[in-house]
PDB file of N, CA and C in Angstrom:
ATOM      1  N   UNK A   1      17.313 -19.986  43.611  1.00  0.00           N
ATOM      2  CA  UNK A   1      15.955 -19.829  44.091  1.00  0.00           C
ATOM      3  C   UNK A   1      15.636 -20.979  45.030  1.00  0.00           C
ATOM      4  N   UNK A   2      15.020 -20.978  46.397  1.00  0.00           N
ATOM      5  CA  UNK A   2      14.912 -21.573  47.044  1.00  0.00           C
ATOM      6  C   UNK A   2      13.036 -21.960  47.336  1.00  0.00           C
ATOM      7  N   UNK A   3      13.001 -23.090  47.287  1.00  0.00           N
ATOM      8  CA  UNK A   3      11.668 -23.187  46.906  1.00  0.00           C
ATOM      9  C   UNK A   3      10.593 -23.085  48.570  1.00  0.00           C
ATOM     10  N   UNK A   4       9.683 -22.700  48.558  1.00  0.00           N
ATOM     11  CA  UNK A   4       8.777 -22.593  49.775  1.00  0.00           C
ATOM     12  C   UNK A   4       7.684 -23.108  49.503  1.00  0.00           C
ATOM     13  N   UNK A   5       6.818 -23.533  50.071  1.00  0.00           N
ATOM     14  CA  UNK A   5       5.468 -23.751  50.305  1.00  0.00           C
ATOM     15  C   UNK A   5       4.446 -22.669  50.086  1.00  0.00           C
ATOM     16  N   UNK A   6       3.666 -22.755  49.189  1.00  0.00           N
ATOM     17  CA  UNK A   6       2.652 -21.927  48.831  1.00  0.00           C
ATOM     18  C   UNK A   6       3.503 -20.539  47.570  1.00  0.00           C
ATOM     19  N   UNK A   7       4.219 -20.585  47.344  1.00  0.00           N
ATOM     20  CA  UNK A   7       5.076 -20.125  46.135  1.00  0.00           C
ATOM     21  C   UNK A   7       4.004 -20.301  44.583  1.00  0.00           C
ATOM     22  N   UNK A   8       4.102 -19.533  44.057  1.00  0.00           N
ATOM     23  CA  UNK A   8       2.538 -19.530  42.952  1.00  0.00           C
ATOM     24  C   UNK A   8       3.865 -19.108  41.440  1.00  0.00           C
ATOM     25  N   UNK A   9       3.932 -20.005  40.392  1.00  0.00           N
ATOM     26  CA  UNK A   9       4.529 -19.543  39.405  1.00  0.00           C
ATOM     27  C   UNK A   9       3.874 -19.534  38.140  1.00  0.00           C
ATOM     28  N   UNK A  10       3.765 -18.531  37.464  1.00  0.00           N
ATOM     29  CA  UNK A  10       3.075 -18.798  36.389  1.00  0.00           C
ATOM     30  C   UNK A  10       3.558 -19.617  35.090  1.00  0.00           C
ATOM     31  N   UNK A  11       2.896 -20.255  34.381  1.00  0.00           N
ATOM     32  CA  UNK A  11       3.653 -20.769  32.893  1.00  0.00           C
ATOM     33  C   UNK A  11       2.465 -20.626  31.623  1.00  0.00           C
ATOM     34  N   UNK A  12       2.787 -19.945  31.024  1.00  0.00           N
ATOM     35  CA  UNK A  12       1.977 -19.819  29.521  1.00  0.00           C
ATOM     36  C   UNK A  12       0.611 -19.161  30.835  1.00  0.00           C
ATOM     37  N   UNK A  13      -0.805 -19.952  30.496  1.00  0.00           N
ATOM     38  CA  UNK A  13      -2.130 -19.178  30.789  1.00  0.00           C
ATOM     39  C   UNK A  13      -2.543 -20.096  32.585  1.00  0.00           C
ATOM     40  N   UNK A  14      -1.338 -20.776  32.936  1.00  0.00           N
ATOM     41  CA  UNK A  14      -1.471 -21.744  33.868  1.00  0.00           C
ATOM     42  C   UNK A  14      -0.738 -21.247  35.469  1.00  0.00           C
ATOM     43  N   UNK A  15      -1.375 -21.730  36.450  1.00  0.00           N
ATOM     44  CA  UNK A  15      -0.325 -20.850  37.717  1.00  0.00           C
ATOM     45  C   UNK A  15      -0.167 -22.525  38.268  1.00  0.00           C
ATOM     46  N   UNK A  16       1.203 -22.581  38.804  1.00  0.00           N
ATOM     47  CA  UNK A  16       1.507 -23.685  39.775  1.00  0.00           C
ATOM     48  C   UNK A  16       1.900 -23.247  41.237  1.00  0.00           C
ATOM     49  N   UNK A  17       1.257 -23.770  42.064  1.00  0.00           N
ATOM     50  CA  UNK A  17       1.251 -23.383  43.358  1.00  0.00           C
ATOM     51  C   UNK A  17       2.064 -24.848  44.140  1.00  0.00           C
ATOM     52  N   UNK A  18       2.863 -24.060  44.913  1.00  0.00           N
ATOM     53  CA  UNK A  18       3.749 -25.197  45.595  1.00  0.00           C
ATOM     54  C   UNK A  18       2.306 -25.502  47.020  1.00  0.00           C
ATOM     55  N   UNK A  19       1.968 -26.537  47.278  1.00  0.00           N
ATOM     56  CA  UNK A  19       1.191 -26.806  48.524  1.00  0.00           C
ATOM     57  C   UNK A  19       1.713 -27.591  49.344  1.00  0.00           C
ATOM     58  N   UNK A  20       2.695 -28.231  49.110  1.00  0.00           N
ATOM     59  CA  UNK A  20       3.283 -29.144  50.087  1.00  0.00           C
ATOM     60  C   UNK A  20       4.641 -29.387  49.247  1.00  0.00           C
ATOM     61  N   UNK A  21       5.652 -29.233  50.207  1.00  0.00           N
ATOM     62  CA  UNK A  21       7.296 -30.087  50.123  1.00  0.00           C
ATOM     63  C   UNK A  21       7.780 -30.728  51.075  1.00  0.00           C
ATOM     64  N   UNK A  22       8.543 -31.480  50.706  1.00  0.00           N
ATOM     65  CA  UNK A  22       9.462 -32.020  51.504  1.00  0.00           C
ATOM     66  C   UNK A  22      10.862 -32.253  50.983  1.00  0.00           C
ATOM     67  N   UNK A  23      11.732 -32.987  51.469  1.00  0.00           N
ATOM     68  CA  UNK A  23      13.208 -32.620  51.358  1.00  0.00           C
ATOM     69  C   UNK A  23      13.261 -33.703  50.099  1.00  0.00           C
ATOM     70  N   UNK A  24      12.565 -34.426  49.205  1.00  0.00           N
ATOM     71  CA  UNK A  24      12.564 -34.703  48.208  1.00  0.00           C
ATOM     72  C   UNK A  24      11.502 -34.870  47.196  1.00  0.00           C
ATOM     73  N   UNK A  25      10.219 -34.343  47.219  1.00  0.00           N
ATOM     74  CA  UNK A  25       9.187 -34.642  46.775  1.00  0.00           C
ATOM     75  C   UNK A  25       8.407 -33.124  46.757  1.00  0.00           C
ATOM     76  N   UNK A  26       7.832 -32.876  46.107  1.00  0.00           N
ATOM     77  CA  UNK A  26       6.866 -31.429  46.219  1.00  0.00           C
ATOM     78  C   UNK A  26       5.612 -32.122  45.635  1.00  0.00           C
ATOM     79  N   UNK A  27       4.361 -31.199  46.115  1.00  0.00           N
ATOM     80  CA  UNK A  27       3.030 -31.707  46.060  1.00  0.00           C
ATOM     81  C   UNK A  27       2.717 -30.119  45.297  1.00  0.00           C
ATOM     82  N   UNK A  28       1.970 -30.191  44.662  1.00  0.00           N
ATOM     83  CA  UNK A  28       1.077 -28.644  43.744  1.00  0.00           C
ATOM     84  C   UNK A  28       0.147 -28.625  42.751  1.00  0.00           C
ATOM     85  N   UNK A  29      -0.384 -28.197  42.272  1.00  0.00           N
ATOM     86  CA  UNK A  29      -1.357 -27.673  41.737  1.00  0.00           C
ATOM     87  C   UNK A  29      -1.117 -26.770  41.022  1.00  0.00           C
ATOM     88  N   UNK A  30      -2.187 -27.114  39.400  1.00  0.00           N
ATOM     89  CA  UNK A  30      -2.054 -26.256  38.533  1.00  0.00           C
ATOM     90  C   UNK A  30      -3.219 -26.043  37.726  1.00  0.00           C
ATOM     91  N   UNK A  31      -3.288 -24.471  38.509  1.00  0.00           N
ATOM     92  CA  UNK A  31      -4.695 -23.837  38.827  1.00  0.00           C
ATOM     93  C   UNK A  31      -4.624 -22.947  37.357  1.00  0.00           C
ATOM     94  N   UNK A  32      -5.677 -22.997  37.133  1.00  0.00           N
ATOM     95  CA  UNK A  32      -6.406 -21.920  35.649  1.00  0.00           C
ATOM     96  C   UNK A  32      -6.965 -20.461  36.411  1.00  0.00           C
ATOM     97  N   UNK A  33      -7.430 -20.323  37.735  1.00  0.00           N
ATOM     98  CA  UNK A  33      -8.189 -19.049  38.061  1.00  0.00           C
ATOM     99  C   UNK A  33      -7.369 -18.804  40.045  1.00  0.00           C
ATOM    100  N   UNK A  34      -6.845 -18.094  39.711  1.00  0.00           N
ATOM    101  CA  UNK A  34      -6.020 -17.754  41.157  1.00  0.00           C
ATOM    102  C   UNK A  34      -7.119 -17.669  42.349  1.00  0.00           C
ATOM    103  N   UNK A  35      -8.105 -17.335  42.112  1.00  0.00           N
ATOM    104  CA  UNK A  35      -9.132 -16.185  42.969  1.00  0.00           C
ATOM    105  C   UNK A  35      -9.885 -18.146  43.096  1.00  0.00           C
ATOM    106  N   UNK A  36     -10.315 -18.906  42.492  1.00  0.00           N
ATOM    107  CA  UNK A  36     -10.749 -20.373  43.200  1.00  0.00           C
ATOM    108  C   UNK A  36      -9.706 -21.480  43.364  1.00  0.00           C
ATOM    109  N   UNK A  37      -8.679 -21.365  43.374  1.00  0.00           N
ATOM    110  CA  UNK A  37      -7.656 -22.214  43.480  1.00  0.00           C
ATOM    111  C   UNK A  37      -7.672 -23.668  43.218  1.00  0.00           C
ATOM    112  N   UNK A  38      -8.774 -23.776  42.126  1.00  0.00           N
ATOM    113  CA  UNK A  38      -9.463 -25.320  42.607  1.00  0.00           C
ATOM    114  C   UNK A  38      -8.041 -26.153  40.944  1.00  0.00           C
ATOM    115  N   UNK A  39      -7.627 -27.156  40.872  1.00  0.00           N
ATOM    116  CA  UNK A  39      -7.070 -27.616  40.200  1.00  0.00           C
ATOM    117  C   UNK A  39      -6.321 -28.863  40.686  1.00  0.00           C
ATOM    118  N   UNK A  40      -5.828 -29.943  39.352  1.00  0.00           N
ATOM    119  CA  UNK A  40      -5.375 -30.707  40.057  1.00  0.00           C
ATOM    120  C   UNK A  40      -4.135 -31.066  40.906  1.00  0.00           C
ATOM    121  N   UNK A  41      -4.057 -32.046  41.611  1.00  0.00           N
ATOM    122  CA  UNK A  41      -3.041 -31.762  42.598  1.00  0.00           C
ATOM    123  C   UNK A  41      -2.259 -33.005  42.184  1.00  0.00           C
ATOM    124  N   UNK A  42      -0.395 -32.833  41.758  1.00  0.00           N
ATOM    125  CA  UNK A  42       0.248 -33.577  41.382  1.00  0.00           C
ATOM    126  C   UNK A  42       1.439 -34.033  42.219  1.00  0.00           C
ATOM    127  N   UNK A  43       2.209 -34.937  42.616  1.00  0.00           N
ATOM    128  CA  UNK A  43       2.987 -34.890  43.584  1.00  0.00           C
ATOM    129  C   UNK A  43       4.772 -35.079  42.982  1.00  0.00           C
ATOM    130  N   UNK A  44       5.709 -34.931  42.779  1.00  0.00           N
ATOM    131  CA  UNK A  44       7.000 -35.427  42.180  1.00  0.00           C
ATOM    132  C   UNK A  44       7.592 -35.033  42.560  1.00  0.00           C
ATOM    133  N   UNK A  45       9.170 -35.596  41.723  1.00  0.00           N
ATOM    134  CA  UNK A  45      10.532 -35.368  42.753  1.00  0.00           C
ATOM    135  C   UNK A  45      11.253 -33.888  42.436  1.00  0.00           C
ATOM    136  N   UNK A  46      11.524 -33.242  43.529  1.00  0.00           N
ATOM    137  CA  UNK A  46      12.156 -31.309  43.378  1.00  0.00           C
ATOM    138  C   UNK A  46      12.742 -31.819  41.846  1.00  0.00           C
ATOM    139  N   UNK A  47      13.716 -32.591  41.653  1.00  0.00           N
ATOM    140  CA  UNK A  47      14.402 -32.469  40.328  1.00  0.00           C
ATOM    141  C   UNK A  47      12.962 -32.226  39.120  1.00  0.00           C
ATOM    142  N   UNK A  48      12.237 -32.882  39.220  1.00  0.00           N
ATOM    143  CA  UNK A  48      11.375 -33.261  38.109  1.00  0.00           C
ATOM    144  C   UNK A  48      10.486 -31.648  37.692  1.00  0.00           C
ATOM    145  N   UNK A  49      10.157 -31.056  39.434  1.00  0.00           N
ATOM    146  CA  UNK A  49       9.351 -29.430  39.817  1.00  0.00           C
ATOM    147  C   UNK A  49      10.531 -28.521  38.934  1.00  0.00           C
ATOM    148  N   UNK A  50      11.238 -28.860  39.142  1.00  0.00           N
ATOM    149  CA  UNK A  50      12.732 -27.466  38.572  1.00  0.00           C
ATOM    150  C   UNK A  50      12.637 -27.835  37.232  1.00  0.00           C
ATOM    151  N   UNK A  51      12.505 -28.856  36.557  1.00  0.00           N
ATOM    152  CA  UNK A  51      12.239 -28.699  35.381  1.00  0.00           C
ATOM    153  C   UNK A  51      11.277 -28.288  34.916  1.00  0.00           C
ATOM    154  N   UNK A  52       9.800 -28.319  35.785  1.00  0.00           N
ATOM    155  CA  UNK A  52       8.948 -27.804  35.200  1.00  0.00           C
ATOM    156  C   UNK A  52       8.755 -26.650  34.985  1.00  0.00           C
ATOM    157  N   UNK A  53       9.297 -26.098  36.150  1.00  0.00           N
ATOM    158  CA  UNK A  53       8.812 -24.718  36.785  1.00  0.00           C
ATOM    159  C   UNK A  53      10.266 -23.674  35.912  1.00  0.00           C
ATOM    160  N   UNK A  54      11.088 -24.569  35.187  1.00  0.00           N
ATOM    161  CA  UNK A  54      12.213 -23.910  34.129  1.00  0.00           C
ATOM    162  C   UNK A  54      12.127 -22.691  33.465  1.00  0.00           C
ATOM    163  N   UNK A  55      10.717 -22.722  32.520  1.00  0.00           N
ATOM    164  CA  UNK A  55      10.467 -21.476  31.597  1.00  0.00           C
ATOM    165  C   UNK A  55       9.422 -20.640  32.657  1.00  0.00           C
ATOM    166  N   UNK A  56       8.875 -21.415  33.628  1.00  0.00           N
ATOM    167  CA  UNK A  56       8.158 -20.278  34.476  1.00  0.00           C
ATOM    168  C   UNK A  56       8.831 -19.248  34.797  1.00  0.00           C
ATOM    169  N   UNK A  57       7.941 -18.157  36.038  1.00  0.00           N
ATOM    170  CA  UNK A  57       8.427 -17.100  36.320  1.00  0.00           C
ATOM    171  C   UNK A  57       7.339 -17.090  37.773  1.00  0.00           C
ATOM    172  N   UNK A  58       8.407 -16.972  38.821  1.00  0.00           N
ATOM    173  CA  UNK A  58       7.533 -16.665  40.496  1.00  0.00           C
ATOM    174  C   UNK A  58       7.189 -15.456  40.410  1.00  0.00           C
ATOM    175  N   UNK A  59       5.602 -15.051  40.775  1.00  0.00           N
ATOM    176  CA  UNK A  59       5.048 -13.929  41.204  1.00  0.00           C
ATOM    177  C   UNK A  59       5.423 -13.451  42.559  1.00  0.00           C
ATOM    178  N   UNK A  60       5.447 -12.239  42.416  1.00  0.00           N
ATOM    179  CA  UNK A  60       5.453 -11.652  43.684  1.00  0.00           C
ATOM    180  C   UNK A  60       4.054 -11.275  44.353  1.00  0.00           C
ATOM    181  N   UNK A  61       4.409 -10.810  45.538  1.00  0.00           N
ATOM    182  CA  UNK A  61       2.933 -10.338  45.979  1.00  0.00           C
ATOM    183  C   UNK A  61       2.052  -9.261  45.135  1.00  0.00           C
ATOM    184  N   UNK A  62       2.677  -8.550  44.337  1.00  0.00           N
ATOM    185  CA  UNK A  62       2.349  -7.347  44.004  1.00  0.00           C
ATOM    186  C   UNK A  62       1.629  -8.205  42.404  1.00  0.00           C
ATOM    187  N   UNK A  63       2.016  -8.770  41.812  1.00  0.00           N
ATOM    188  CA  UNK A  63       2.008  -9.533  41.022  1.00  0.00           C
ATOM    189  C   UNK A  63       0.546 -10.717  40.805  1.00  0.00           C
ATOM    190  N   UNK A  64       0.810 -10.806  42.344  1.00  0.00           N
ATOM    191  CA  UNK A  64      -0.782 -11.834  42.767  1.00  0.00           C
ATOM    192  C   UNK A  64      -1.584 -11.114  43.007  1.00  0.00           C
ATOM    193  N   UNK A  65      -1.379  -9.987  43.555  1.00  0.00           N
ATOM    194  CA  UNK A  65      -2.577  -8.987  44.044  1.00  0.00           C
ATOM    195  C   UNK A  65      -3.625  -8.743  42.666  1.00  0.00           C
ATOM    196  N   UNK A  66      -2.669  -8.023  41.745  1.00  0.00           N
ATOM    197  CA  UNK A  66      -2.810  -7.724  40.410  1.00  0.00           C
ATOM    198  C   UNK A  66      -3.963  -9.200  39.638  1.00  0.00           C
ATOM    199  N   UNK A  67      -3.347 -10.378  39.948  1.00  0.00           N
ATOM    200  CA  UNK A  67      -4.032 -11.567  39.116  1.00  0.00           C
ATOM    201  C   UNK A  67      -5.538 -11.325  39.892  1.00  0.00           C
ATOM    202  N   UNK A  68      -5.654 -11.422  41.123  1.00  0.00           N
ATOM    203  CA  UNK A  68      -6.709 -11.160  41.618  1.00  0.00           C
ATOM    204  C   UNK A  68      -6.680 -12.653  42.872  1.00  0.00           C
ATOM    205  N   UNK A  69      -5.484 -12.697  42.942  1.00  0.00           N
ATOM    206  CA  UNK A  69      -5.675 -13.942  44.353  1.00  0.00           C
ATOM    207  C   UNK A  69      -5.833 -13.218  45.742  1.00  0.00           C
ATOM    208  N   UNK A  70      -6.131 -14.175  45.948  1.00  0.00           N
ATOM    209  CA  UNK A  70      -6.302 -13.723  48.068  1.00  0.00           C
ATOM    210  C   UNK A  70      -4.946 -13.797  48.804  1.00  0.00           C
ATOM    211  N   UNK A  71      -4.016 -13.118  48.905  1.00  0.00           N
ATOM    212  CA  UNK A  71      -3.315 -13.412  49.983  1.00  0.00           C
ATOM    213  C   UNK A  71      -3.300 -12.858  51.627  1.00  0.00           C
ATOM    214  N   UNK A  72      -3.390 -13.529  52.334  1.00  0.00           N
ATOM    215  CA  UNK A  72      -3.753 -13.118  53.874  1.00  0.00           C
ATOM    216  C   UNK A  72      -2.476 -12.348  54.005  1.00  0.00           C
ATOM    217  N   UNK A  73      -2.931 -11.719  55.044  1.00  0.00           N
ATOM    218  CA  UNK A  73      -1.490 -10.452  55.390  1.00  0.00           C
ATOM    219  C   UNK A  73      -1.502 -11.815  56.953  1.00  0.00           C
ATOM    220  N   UNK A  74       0.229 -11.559  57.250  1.00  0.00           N
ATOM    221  CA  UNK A  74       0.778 -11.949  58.308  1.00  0.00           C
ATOM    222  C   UNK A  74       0.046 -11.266  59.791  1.00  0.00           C
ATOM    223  N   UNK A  75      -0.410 -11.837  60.762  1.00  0.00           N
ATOM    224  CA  UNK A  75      -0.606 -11.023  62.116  1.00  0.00           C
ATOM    225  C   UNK A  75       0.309 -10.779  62.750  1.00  0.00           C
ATOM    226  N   UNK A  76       0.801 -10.083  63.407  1.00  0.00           N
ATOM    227  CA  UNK A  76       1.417 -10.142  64.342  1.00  0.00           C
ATOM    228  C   UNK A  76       1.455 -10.414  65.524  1.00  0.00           C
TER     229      UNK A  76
END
């Protein structure tokens, strides 16, 4: 699994949203309500995110739609 920016995983009643990476560090948030995204924002090293994000599971779009988040459609 290759990690991206803005990637939303759920764990137990909690969603973690990737908001920022870089080639050793990820920045995210771990939001209680998809639809206000408001939560706090933690920063650590990819090794430390892969452990967290271990027993999680990445939503798909179909998946977020369902939770009730906003995702913008691409323009062309």
């Amino acid at each position: 699994m290759k990690l991206q920016q803005g990637q939303i995983w759920k764990l137990n009643d909690e969603y973690i949203r990737v908001v920022h990476l870089e080639r050793l560090m990820v920045g995210y948030k771990i939001i209680k309500d998809l639809q206000t995204k408001q939560g706090p924002h933690h920063e650590v090293t990819k090794k430390e995110f892969c452990r967290l994000v271990k027993k999680a599971s990445l939503l798909s779009s179909e998946e977020l739609q369902e939770a009730g988040a906003f995702i913008p459609t691409p323009t062309p």
